[in-house]
C-alpha atoms as a PDB file:
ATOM      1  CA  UNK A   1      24.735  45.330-112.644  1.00  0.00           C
ATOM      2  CA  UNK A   2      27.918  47.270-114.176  1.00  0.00           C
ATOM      3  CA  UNK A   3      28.875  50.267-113.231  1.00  0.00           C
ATOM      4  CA  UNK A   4      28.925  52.580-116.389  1.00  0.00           C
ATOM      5  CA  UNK A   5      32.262  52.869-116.834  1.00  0.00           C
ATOM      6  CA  UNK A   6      33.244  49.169-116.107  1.00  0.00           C
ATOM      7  CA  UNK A   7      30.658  48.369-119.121  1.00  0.00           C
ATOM      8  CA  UNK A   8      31.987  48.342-123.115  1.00  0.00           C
ATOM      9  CA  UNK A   9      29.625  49.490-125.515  1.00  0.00           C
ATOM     10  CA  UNK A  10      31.302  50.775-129.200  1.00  0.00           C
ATOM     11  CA  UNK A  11      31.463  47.763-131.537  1.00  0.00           C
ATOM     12  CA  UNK A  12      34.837  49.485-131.679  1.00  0.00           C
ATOM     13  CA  UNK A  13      36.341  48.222-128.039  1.00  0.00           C
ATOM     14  CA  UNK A  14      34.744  44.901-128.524  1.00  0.00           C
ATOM     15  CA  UNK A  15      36.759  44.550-132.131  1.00  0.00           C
ATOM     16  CA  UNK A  16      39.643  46.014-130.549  1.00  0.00           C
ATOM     17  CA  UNK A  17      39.645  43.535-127.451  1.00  0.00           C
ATOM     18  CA  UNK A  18      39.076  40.487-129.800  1.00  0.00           C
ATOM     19  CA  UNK A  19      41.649  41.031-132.052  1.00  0.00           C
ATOM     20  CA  UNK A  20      44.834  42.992-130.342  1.00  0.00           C
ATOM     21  CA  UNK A  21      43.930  40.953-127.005  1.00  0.00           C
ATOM     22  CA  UNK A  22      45.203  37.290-125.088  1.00  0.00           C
ATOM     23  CA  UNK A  23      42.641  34.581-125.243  1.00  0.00           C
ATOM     24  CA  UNK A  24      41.419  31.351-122.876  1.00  0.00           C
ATOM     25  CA  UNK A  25      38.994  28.837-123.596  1.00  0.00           C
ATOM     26  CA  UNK A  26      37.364  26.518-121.390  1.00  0.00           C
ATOM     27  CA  UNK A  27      34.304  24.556-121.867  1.00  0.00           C
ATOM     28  CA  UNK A  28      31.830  27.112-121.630  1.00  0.00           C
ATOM     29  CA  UNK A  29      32.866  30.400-122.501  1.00  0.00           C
ATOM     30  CA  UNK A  30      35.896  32.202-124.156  1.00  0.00           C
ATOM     31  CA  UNK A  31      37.612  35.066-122.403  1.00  0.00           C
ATOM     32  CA  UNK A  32      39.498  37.493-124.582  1.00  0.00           C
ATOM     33  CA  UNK A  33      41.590  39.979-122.409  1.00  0.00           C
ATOM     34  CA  UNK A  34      43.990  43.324-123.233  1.00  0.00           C
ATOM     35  CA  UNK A  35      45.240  45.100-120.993  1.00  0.00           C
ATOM     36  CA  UNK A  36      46.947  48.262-121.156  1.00  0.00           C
ATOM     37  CA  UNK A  37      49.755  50.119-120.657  1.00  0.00           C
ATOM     38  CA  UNK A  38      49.974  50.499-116.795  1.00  0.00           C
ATOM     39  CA  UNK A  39      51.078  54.275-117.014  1.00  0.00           C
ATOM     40  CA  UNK A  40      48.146  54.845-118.732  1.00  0.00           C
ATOM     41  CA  UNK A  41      45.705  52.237-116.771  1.00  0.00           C
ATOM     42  CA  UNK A  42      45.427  54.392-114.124  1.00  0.00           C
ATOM     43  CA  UNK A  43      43.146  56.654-116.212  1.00  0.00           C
ATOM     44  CA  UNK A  44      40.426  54.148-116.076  1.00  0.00           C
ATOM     45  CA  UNK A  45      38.977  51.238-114.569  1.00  0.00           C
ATOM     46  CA  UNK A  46      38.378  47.442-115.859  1.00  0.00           C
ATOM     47  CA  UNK A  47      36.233  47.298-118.371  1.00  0.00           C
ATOM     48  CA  UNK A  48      33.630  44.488-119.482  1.00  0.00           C
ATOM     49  CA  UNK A  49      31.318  42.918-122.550  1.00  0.00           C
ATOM     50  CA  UNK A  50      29.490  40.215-122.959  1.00  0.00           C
ATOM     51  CA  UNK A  51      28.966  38.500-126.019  1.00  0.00           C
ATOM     52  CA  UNK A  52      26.239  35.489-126.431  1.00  0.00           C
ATOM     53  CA  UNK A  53      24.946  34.369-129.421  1.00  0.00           C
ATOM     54  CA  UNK A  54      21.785  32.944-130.690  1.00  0.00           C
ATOM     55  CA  UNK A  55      23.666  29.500-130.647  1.00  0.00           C
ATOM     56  CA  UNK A  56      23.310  29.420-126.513  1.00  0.00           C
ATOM     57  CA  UNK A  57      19.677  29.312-127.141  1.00  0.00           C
ATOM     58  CA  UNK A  58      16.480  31.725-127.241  1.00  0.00           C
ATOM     59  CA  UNK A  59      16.161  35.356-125.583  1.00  0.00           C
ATOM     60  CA  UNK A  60      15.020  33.746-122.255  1.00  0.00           C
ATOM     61  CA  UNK A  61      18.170  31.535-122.115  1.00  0.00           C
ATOM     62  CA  UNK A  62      20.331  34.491-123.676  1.00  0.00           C
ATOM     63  CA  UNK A  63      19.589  36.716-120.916  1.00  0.00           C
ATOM     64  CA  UNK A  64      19.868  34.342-118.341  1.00  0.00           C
ATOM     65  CA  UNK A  65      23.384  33.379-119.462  1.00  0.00           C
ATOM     66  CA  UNK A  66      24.418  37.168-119.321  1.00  0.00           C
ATOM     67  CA  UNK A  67      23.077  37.987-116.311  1.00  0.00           C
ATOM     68  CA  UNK A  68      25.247  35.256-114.612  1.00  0.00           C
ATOM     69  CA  UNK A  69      27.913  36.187-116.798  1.00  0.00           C
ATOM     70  CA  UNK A  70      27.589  40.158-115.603  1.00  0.00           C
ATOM     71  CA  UNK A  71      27.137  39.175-111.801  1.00  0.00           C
ATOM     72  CA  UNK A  72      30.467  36.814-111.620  1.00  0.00           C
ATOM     73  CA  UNK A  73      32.370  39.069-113.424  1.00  0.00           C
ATOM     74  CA  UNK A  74      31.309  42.427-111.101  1.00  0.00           C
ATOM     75  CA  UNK A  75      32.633  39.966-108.742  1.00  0.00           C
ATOM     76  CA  UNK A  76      36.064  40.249-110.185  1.00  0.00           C
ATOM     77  CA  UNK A  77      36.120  43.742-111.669  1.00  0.00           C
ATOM     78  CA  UNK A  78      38.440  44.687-108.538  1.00  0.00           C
ATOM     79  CA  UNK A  79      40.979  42.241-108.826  1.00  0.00           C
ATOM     80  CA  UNK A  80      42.094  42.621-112.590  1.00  0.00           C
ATOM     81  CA  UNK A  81      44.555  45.439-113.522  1.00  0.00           C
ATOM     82  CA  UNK A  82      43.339  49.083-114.027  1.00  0.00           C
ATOM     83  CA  UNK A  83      42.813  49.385-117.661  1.00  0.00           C
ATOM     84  CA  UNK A  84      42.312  46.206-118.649  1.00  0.00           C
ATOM     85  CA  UNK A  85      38.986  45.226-120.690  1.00  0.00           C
ATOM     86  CA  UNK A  86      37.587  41.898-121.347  1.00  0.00           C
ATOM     87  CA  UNK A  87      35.161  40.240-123.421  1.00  0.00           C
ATOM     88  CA  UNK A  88      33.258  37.329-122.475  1.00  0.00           C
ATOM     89  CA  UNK A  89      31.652  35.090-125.388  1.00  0.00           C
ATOM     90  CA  UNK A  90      29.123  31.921-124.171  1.00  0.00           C
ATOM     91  CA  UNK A  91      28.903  29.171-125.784  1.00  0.00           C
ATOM     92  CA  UNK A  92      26.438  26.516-125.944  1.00  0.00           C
ATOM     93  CA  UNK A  93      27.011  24.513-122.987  1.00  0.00           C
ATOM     94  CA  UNK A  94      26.626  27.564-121.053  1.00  0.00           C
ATOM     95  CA  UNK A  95      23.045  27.453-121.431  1.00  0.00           C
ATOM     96  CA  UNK A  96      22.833  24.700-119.381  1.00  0.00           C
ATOM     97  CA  UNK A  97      25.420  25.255-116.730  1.00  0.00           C
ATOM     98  CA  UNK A  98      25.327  26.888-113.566  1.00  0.00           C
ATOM     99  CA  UNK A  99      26.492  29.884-111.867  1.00  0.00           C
ATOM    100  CA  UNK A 100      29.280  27.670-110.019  1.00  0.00           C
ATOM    101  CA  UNK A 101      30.269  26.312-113.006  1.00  0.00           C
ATOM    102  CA  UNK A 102      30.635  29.244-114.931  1.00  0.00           C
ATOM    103  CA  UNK A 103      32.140  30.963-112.298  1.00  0.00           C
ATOM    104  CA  UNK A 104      34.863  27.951-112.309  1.00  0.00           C
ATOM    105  CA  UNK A 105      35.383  28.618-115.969  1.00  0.00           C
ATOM    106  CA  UNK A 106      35.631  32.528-115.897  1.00  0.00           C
ATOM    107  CA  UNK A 107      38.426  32.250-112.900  1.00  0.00           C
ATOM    108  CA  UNK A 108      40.008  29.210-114.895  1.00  0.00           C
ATOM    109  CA  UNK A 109      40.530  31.795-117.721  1.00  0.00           C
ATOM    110  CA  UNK A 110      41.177  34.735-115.914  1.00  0.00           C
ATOM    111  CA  UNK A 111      44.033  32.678-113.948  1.00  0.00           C
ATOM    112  CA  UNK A 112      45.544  31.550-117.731  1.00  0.00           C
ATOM    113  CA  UNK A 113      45.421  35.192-119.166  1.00  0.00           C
ATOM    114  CA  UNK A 114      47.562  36.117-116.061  1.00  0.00           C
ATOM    115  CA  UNK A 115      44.905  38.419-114.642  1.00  0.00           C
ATOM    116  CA  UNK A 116      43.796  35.955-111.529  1.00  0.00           C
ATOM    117  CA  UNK A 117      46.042  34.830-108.625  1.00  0.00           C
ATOM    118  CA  UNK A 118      46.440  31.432-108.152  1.00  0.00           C
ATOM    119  CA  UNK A 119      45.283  31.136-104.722  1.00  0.00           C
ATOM    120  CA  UNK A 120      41.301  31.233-103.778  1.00  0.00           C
ATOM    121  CA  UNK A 121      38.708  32.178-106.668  1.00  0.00           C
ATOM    122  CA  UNK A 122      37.787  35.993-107.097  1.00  0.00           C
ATOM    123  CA  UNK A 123      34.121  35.420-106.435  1.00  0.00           C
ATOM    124  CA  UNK A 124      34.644  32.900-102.815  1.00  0.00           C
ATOM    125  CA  UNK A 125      33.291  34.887-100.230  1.00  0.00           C
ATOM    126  CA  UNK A 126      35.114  34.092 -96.303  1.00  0.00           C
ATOM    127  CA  UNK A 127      33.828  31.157 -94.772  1.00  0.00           C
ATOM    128  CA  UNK A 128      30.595  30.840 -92.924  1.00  0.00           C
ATOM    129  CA  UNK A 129      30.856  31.024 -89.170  1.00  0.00           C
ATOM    130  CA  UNK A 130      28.671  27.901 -88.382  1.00  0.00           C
ATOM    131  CA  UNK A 131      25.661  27.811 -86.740  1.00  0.00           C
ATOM    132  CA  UNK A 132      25.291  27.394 -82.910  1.00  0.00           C
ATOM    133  CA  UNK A 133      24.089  24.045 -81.949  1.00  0.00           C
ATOM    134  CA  UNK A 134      20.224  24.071 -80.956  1.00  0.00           C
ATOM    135  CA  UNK A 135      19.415  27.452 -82.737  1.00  0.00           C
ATOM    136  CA  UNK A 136      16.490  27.217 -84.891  1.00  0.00           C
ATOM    137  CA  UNK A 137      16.627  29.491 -88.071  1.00  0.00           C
ATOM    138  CA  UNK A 138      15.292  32.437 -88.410  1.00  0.00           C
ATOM    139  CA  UNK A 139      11.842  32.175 -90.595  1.00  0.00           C
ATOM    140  CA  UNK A 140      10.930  35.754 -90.422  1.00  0.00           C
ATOM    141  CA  UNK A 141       8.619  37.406 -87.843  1.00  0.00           C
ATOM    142  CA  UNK A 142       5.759  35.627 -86.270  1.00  0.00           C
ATOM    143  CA  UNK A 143       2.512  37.629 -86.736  1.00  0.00           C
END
């Protein structure tokens, strides 16, 4: 889940976003970006909205889209810019992607707008330490 303030809400700041704001396209979503001045950035946090239409599919596959959408992009909220805002719109093959492959897309975009280094994706966590040879995983507690 958002935090409060890292959510939009007026019709006003999604307007604003889409029209004054950059834009990337990939496959599965559109990300439309603005980002503020930086002396006045520092006054709040990045900001986020999600936008998915009745075109991904029905309320079930809606809300399944946007809660994917909201987790990878909590994900990223630290690394963009104080300030900035961004709007992410689904489209139809997002129904029937992934998490991985919408987070692909999402960092794909982010990285075009300027708002993602080039180096690992936002969302990779470190690497696994691997498991010690001959230890059997851990099921729970025997009762």
């Amino acid at each position: 889940m958002l935090p409060a303030g890292a959510r939009l809400r007026r019709s006003e700041d999604f307007r604003v976003v889409l029209r004054r704001g950059s834009r990337a396209g990939r496959r599965r979503l559109i990300v439309h970006a603005l980002t503020t001045d930086p002396s006045v950035a520092a006054s709040f946090a990045a900001r986020a909205g999600f936008v998915v239409s009745k075109a991904v599919g029905n309320s079930v596959v809606r809300h399944r889209v946007t809660r994917r959408l909201r987790h990878l992009v909590f994900a990223r909220l630290g690394t963009l810019p104080a300030g900035s805002s961004l709007v992410v719109r689904a489209l139809p093959p997002a129904a029937s992607a992934s998490s991985a492959e919408l987070g692909a897309d999402l960092d794909a975009a982010l990285r075009r707008l300027g708002l993602l280094p080039s180096g690992r994706p936002a969302g990779a966590d470190a690497p696994r330490q691997p498991r010690q040879q001959g230890a059997a995983p851990d099921h729970g507690s025997a009762v």
